[in-house]
PDB file of N, CA and C in Angstrom:
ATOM      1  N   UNK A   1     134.226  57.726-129.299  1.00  0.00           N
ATOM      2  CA  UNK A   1     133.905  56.486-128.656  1.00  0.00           C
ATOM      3  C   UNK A   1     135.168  55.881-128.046  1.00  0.00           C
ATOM      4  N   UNK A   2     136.315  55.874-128.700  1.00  0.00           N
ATOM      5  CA  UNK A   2     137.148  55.541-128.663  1.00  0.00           C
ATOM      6  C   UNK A   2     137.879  56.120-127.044  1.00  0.00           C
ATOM      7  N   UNK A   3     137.627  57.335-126.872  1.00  0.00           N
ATOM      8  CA  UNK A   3     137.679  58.525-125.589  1.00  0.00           C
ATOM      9  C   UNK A   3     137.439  57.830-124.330  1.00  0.00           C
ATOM     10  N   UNK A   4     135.960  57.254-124.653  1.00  0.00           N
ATOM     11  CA  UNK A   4     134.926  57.120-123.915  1.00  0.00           C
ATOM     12  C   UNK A   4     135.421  55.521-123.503  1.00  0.00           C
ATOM     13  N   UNK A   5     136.241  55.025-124.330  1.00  0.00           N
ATOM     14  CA  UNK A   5     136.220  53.531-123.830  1.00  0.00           C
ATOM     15  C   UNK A   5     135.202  52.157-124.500  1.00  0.00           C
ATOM     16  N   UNK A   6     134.058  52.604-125.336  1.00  0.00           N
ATOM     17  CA  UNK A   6     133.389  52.006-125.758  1.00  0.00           C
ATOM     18  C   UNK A   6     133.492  51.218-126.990  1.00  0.00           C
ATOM     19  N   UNK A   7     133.126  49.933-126.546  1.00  0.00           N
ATOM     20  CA  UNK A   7     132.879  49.076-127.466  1.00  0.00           C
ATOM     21  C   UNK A   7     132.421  49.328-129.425  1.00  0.00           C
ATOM     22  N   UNK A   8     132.867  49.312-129.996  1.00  0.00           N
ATOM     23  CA  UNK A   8     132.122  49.625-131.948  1.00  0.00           C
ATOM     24  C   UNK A   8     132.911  48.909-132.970  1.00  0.00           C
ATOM     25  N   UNK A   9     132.122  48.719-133.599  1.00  0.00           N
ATOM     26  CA  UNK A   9     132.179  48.165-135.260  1.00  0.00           C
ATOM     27  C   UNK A   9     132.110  49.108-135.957  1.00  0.00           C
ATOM     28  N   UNK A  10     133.098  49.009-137.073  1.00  0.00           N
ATOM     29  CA  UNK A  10     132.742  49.919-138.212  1.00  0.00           C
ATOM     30  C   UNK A  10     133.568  49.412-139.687  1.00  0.00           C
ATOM     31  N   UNK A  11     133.041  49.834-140.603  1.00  0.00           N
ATOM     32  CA  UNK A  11     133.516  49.280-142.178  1.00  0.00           C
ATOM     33  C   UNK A  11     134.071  50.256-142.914  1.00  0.00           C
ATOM     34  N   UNK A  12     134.967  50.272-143.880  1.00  0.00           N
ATOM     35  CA  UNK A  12     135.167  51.487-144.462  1.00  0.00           C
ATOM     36  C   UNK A  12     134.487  50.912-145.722  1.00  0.00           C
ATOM     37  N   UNK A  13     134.011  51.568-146.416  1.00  0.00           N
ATOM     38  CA  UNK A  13     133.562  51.344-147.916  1.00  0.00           C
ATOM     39  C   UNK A  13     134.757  52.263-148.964  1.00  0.00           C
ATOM     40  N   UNK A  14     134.996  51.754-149.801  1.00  0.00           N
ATOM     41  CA  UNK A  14     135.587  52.480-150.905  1.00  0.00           C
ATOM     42  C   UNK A  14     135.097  52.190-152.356  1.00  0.00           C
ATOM     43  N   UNK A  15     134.792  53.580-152.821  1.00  0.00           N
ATOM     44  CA  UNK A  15     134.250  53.512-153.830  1.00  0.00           C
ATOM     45  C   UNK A  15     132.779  52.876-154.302  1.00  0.00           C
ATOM     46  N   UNK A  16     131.999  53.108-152.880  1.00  0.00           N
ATOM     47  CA  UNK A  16     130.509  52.667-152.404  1.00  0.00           C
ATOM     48  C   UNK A  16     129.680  53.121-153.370  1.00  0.00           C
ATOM     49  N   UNK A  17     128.553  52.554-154.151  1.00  0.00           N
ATOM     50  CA  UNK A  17     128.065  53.250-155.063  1.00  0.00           C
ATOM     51  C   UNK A  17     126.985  54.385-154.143  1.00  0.00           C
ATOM     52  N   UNK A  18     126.729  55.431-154.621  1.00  0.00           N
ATOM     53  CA  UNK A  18     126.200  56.687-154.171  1.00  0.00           C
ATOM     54  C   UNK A  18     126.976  57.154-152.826  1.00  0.00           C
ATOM     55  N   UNK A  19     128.688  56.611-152.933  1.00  0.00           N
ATOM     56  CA  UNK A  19     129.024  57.628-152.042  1.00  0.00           C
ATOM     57  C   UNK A  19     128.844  57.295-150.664  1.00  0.00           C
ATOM     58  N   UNK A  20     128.394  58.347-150.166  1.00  0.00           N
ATOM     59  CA  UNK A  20     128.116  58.513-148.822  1.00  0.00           C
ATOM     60  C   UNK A  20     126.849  57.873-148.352  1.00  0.00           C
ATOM     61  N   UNK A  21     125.599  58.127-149.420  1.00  0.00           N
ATOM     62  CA  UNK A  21     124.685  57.743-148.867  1.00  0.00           C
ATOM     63  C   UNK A  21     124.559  56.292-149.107  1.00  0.00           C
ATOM     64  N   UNK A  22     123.817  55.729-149.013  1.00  0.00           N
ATOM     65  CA  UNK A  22     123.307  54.209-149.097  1.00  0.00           C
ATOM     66  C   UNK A  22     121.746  54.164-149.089  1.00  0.00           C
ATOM     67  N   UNK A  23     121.546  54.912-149.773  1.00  0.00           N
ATOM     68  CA  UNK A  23     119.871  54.731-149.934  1.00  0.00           C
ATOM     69  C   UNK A  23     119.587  53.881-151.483  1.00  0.00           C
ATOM     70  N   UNK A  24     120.647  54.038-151.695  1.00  0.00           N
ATOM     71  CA  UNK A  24     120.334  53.342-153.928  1.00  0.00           C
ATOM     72  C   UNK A  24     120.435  51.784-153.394  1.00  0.00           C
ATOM     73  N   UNK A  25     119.433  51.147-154.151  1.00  0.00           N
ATOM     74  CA  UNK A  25     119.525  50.062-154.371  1.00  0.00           C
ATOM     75  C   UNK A  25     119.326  49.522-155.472  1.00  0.00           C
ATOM     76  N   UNK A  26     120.007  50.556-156.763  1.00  0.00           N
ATOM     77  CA  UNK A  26     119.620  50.106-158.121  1.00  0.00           C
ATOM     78  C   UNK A  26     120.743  49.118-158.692  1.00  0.00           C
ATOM     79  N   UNK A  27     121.890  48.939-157.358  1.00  0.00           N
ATOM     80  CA  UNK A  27     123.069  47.858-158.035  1.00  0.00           C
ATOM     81  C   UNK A  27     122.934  47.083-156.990  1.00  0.00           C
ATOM     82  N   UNK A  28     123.648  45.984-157.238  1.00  0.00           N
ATOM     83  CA  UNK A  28     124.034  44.773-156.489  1.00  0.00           C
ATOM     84  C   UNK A  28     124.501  44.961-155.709  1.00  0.00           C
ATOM     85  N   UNK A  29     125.934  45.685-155.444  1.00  0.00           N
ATOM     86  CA  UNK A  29     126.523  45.505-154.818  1.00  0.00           C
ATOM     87  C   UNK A  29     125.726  47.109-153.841  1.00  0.00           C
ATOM     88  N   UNK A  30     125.122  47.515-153.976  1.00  0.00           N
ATOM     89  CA  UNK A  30     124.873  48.743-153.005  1.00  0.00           C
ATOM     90  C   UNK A  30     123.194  47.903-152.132  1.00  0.00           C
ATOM     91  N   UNK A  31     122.926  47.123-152.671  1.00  0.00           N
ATOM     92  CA  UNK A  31     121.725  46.374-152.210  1.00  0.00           C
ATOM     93  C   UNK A  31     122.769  45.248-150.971  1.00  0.00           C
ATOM     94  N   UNK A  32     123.495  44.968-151.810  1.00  0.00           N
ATOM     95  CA  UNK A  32     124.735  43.333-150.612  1.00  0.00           C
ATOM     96  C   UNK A  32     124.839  44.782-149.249  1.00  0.00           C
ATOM     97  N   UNK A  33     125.418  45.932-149.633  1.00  0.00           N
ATOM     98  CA  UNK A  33     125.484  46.363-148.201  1.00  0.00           C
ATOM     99  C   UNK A  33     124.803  46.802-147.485  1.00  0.00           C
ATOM    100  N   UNK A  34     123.770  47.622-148.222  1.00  0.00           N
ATOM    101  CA  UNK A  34     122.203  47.494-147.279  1.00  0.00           C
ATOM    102  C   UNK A  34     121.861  46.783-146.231  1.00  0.00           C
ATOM    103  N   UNK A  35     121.817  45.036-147.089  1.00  0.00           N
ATOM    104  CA  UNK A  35     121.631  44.110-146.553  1.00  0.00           C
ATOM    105  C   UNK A  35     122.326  43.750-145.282  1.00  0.00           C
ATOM    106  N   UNK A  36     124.009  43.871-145.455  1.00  0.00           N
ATOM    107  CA  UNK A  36     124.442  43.753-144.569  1.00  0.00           C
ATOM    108  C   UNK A  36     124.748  44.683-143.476  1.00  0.00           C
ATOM    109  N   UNK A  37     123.795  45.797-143.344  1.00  0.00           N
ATOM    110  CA  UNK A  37     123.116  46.850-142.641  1.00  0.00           C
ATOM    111  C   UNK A  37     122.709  46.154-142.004  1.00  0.00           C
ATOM    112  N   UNK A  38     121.623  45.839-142.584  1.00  0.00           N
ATOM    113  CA  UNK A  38     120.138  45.157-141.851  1.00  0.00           C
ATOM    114  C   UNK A  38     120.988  44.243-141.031  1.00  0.00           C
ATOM    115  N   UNK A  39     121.130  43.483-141.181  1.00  0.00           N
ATOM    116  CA  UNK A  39     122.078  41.773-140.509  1.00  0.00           C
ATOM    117  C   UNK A  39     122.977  42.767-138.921  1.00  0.00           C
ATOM    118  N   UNK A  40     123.426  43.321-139.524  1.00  0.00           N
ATOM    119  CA  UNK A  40     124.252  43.938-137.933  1.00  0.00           C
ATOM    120  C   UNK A  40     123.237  44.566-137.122  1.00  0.00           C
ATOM    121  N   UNK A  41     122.347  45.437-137.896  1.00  0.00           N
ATOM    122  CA  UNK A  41     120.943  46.121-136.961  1.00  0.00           C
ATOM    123  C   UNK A  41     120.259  44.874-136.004  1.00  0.00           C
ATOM    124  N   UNK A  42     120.167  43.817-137.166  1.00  0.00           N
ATOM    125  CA  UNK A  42     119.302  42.603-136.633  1.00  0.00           C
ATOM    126  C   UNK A  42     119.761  41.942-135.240  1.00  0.00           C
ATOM    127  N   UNK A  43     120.893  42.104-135.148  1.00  0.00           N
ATOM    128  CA  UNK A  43     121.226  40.982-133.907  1.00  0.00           C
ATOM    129  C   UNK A  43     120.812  42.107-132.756  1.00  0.00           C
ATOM    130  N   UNK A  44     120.596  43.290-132.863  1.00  0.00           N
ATOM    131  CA  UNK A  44     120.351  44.076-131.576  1.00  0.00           C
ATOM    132  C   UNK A  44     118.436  44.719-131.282  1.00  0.00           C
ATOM    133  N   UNK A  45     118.643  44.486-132.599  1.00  0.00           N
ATOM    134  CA  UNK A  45     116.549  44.721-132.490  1.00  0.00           C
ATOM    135  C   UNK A  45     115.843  43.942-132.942  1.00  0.00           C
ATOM    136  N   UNK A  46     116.156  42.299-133.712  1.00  0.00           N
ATOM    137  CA  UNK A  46     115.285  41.307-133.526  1.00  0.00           C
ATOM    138  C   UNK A  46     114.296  41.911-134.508  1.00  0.00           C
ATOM    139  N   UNK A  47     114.378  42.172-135.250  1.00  0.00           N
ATOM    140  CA  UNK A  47     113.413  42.010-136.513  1.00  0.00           C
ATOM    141  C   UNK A  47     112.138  40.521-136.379  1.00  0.00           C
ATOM    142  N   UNK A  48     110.909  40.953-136.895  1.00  0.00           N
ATOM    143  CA  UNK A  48     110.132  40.048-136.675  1.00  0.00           C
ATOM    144  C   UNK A  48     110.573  39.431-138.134  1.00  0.00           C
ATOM    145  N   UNK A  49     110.867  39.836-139.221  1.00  0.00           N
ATOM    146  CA  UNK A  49     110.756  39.008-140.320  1.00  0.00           C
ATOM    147  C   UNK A  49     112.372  39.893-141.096  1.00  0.00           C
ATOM    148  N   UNK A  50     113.620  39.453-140.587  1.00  0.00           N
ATOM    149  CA  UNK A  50     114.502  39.892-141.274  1.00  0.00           C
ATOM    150  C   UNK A  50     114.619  39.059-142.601  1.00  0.00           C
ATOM    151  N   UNK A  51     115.448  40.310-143.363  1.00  0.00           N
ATOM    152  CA  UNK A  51     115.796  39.750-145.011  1.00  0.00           C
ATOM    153  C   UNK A  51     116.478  38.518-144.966  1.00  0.00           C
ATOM    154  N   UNK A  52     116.843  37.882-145.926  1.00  0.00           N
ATOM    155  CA  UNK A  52     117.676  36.614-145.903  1.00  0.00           C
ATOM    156  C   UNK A  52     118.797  36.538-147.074  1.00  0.00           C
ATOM    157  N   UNK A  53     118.053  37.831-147.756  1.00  0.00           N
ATOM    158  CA  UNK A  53     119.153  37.809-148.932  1.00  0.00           C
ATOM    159  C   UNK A  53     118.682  39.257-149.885  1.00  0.00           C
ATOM    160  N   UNK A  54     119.631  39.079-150.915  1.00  0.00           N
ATOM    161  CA  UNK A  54     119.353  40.715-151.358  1.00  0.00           C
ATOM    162  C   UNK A  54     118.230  40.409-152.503  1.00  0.00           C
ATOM    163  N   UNK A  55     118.013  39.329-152.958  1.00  0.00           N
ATOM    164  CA  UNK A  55     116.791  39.066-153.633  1.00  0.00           C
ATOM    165  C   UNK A  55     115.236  39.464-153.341  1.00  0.00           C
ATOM    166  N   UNK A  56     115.215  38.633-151.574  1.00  0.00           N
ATOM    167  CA  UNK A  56     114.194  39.676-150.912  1.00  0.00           C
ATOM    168  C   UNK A  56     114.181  41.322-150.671  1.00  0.00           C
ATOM    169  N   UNK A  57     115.440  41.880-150.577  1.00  0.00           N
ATOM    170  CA  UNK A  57     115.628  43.114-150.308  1.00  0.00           C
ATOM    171  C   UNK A  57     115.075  43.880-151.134  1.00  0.00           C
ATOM    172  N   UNK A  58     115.230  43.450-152.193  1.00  0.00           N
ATOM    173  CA  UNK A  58     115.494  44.291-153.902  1.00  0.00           C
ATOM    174  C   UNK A  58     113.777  44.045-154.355  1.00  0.00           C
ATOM    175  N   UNK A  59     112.830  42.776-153.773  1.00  0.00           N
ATOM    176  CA  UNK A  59     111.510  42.355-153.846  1.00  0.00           C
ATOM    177  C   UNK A  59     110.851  43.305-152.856  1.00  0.00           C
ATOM    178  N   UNK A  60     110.988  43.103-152.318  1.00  0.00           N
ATOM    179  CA  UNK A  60     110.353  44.716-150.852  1.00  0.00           C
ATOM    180  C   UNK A  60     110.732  45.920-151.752  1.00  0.00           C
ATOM    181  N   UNK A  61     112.080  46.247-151.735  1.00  0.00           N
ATOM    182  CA  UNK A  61     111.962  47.723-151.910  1.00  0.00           C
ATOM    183  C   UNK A  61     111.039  47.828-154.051  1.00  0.00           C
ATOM    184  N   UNK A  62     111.206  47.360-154.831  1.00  0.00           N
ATOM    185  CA  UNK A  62     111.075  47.413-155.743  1.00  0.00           C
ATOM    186  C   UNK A  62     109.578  46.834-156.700  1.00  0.00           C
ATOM    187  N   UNK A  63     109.619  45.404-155.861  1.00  0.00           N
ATOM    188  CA  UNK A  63     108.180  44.581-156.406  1.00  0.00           C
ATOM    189  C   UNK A  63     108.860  44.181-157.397  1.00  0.00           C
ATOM    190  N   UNK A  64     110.050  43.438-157.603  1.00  0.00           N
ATOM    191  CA  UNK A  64     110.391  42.447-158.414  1.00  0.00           C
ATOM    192  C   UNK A  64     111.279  41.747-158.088  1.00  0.00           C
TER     193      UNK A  64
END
């Protein structure tokens, strides 16, 4: 991108729980970055009903 001239964001995570992936949302802190997935996705595709917090997140994916 960088080549190319283009505009990007990016985060480093260290010591991210599951690593590489980000599909677990059985901790807090791997649910906070999910979330703050969603929030950067959001400003470019307008979600009809984005999360507001990881309480809802963790209520969607889980049912509690």
């Amino acid at each position: 991108m960088k080549a190319e001239g283009k505009k990007f964001e990016y985060k480093i995570f260290e010591r991210a729980p599951g690593a590489h992936s980000f599909d677990r949302l059985d901790t807090y802190e791997s649910s906070k970055i999910r979330l703050d997935i969603y929030k950067f996705m959001g400003r470019y595709l307008k979600p009809n009903k984005p999360f507001g917090s990881v309480k809802e997140l963790r209520k969607a994916a889980y049912k509690f």
